[in-house]
C-alpha atoms as a PDB file:
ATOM      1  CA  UNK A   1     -68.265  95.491 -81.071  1.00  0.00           C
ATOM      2  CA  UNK A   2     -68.122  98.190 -83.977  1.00  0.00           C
ATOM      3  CA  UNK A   3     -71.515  99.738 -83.533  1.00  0.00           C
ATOM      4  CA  UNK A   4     -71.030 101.602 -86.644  1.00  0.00           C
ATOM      5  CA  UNK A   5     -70.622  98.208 -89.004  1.00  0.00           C
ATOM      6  CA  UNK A   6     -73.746  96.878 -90.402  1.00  0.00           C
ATOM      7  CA  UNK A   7     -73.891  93.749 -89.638  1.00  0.00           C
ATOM      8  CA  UNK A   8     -75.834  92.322 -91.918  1.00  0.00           C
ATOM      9  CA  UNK A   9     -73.572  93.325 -94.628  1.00  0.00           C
ATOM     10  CA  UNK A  10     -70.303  92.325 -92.419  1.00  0.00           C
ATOM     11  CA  UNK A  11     -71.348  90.815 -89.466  1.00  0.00           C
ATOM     12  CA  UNK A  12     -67.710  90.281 -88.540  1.00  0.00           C
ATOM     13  CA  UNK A  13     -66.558  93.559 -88.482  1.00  0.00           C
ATOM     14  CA  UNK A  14     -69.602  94.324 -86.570  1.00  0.00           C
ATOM     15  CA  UNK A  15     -68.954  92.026 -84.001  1.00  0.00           C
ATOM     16  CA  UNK A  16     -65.070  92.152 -83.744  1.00  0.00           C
ATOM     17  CA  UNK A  17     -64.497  95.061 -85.991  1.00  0.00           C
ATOM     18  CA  UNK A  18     -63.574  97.490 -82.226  1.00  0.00           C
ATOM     19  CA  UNK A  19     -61.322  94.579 -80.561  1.00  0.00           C
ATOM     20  CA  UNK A  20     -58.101  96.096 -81.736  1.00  0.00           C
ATOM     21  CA  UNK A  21     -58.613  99.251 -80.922  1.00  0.00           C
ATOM     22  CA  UNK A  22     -60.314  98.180 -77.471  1.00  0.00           C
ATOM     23  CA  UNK A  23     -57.596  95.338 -76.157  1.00  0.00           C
ATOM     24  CA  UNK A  24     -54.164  96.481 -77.431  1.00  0.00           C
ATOM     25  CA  UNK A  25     -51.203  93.586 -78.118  1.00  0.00           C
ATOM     26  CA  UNK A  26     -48.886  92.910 -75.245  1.00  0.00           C
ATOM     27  CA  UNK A  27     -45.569  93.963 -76.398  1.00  0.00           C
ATOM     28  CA  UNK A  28     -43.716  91.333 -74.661  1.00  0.00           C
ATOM     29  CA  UNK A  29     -45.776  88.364 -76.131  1.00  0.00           C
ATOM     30  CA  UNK A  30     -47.089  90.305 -79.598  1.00  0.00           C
ATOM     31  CA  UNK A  31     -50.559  87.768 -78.429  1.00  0.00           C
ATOM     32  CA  UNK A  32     -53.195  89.616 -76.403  1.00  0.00           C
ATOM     33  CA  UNK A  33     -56.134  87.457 -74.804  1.00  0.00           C
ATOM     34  CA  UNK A  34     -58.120  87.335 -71.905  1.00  0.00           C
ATOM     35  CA  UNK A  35     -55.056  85.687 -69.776  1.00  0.00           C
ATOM     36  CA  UNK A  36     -52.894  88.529 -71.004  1.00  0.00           C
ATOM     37  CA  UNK A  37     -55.122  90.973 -69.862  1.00  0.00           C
ATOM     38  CA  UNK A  38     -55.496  89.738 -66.280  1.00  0.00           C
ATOM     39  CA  UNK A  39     -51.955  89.127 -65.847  1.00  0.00           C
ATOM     40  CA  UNK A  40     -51.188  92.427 -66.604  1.00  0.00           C
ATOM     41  CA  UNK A  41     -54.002  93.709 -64.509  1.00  0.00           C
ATOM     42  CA  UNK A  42     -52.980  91.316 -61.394  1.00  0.00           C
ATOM     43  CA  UNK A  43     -49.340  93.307 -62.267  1.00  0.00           C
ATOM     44  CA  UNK A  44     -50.659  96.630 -62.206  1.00  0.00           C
ATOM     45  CA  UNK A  45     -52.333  95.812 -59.091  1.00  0.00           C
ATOM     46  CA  UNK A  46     -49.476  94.413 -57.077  1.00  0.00           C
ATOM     47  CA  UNK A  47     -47.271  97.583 -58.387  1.00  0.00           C
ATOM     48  CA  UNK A  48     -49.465  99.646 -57.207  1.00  0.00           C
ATOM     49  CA  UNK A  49     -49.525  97.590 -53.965  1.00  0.00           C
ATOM     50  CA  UNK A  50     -46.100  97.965 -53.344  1.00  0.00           C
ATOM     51  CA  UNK A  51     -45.483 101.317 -54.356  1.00  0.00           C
ATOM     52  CA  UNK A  52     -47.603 102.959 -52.201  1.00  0.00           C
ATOM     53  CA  UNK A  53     -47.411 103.589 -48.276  1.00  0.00           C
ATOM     54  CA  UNK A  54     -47.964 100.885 -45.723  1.00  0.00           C
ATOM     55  CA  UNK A  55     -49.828 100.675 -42.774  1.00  0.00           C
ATOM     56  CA  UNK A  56     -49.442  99.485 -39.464  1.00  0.00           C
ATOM     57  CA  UNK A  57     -52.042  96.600 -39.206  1.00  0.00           C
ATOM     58  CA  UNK A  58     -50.966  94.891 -42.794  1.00  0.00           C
ATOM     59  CA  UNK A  59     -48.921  91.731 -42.229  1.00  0.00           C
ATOM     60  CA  UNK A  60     -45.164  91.377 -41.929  1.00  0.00           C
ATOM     61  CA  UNK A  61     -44.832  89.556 -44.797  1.00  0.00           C
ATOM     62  CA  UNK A  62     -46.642  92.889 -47.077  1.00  0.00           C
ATOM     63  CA  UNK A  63     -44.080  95.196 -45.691  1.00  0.00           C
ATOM     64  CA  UNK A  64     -41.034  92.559 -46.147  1.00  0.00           C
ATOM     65  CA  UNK A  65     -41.756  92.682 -49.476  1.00  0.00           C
ATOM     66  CA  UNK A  66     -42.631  96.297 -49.956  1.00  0.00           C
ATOM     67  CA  UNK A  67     -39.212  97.127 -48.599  1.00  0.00           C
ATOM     68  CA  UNK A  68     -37.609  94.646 -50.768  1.00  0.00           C
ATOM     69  CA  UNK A  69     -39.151  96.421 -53.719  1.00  0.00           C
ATOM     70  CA  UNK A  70     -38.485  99.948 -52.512  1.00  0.00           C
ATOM     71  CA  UNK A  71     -35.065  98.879 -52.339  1.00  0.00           C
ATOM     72  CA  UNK A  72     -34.702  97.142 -55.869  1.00  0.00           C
ATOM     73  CA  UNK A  73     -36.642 100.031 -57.033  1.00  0.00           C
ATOM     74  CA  UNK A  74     -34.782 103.171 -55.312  1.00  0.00           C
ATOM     75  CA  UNK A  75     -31.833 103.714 -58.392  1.00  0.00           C
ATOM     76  CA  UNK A  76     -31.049 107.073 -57.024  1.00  0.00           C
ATOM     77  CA  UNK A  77     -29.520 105.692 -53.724  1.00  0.00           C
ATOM     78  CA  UNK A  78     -27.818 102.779 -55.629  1.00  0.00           C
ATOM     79  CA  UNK A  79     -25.929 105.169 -58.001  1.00  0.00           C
ATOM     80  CA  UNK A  80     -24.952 107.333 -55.011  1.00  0.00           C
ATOM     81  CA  UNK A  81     -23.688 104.095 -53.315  1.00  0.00           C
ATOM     82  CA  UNK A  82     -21.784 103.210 -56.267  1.00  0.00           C
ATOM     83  CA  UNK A  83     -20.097  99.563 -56.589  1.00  0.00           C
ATOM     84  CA  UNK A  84     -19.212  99.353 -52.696  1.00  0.00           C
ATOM     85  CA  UNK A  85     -22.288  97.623 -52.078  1.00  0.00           C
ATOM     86  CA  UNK A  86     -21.202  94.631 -55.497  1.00  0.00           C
ATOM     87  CA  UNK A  87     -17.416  94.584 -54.136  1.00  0.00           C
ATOM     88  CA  UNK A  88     -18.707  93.974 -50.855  1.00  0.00           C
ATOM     89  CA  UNK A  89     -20.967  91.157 -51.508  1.00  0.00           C
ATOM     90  CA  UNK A  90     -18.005  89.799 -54.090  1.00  0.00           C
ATOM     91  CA  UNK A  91     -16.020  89.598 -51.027  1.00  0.00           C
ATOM     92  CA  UNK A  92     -18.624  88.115 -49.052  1.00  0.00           C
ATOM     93  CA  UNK A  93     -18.988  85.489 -51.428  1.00  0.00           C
ATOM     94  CA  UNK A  94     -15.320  85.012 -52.482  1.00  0.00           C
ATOM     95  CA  UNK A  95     -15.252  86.118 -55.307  1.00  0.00           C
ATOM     96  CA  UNK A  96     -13.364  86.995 -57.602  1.00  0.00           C
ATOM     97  CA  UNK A  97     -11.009  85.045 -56.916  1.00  0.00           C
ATOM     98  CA  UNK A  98     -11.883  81.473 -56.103  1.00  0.00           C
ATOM     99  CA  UNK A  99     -10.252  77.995 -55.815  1.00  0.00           C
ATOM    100  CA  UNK A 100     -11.341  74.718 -56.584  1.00  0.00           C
ATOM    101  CA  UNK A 101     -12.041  73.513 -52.815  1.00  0.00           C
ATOM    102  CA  UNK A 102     -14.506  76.288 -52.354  1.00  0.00           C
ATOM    103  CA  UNK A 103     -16.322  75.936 -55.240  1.00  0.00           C
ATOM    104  CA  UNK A 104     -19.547  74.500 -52.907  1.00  0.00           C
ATOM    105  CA  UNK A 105     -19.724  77.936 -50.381  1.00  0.00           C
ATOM    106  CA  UNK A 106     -18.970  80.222 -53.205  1.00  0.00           C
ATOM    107  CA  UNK A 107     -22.432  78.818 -54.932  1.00  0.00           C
ATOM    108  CA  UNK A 108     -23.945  78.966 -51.256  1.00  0.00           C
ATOM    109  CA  UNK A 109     -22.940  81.908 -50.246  1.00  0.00           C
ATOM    110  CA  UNK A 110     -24.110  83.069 -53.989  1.00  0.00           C
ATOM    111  CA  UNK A 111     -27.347  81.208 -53.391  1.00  0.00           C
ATOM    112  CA  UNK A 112     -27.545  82.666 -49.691  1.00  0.00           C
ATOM    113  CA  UNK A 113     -26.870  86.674 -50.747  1.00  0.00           C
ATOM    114  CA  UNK A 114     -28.286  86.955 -54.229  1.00  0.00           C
ATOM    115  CA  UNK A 115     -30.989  84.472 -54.200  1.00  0.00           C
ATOM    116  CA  UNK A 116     -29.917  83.036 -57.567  1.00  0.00           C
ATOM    117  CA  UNK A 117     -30.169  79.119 -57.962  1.00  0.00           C
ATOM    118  CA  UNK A 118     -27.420  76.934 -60.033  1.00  0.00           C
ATOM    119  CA  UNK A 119     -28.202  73.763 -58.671  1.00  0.00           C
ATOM    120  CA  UNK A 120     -31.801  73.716 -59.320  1.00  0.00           C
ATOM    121  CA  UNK A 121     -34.923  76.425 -60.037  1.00  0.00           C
ATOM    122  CA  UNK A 122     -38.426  76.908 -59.092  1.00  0.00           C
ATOM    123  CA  UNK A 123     -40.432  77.848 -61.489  1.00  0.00           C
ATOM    124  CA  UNK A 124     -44.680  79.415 -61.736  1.00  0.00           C
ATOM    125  CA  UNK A 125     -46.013  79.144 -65.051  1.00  0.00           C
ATOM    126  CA  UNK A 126     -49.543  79.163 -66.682  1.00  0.00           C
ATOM    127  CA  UNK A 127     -50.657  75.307 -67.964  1.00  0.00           C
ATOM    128  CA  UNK A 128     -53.669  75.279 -70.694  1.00  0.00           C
ATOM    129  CA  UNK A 129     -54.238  71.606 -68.691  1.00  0.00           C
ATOM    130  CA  UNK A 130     -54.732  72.777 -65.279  1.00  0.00           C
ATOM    131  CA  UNK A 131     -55.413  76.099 -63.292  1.00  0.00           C
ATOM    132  CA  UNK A 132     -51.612  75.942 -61.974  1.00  0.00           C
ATOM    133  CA  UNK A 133     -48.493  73.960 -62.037  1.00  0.00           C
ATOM    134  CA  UNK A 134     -45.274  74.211 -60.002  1.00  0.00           C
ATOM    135  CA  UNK A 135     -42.218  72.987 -61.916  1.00  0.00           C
ATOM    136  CA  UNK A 136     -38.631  71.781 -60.416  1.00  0.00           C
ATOM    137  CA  UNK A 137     -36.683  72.308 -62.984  1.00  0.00           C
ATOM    138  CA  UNK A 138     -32.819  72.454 -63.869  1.00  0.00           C
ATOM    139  CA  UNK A 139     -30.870  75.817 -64.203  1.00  0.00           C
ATOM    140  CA  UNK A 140     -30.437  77.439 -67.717  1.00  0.00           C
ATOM    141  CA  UNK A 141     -27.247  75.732 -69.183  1.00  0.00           C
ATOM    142  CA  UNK A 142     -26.532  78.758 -71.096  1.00  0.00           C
ATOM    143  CA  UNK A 143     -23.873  79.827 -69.268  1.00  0.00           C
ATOM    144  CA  UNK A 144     -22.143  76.500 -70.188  1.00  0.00           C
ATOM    145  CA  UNK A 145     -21.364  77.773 -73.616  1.00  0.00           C
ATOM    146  CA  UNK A 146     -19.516  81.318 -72.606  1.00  0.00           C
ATOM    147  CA  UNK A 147     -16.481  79.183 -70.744  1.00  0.00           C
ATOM    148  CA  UNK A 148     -15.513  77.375 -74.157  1.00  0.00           C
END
C-alpha cells in the first residue's frame, strides 16, 4: 500500500502504488508473484542450510548432501586440482576416444560418474492445475544439431 496516495483521488496507487518498490522482479523470470517469492525464499533457506555447519544428530542424507554442495561449491580446491580430476573421469568413462561397440558403457559410465541422463530425464516443475507434477520426459535434442 502507498500510505501517502489519497485514495479517493487514486485509489490504485493507494492500494498498489508501494508493490514495486516492496516485491522487486526476479531477474531470471522478469515476473515476480507470490510463487516467485517463496521459491526464492525456500532457496535462500536451503542455501543457508547447506552452507552452514552440521551436526551430529541430523540425518545422513542432510550431510550427504551438504558435502556434495561443499564440494560443487569449494572453487578454490578445484582450481588448485586443475584438470586431473576431468582427465581422470574422461578416462574412467572412455573417453575421448571411443568406438562404436562401447557406445552403451560410455553413456553408463557417463550416467554412473556425472549423473547426467541421455536416455531419459526427470524433471520437478510447478503446474497452475495441481500442487505438483513429476514429468518423464526425453533428453534435450539440442545437442543433435552441433554434429551436422
Amino acid at each position: 500500500m502507498n500510505k501517502s496516495a489519497d485514495p479517493c483521488e487514486d485509489f490504485y496507487n493507494f492500494a498498489c502504488g508501494n508493490y514495486k518498490n516492496v516485491n522487486k522482479i526476479n531477474k531470471k523470470t522478469h515476473t515476480t508473484s507470490i510463487f516467485t517469492m517463496v521459491d526464492e525464499a525456500i532457496h535462500m533457506h536451503i542455501v543457508d542450510i547447506l552452507e552452514k555447519d552440521g551436526s551430529d544428530d541430523e540425518p545422513d542424507s542432510i550431510k550427504k548432501l551438504r558435502n556434495l554442495y561443499q564440494s560443487c561449491t569449494a572453487t578454490d580446491q578445484m582450481d588448485a586440482l586443475g584438470l586431473e580430476p576431468l582427465n581422470s573421469l574422461l578416462s574412467t568413462m572412455y573417453l575421448p576416444l571411443i568406438k562404436d561397440s562401447e557406445i552403451w558403457s560410455a553413456i553408463t559410465n557417463i550416467n554412473k560418474y556425472t549423473n547426467l541422463n541421455y536416455l531419459f530425464s526427470i524433471k520437478i516443475m510447478p503446474d497452475k492445475n495441481t500442487i505438483a507434477r513429476i514429468a518423464l520426459d526425453t533428453p534435450s535434442n539440442d545437442y543433435i544439431y552441433l554434429t551436422a
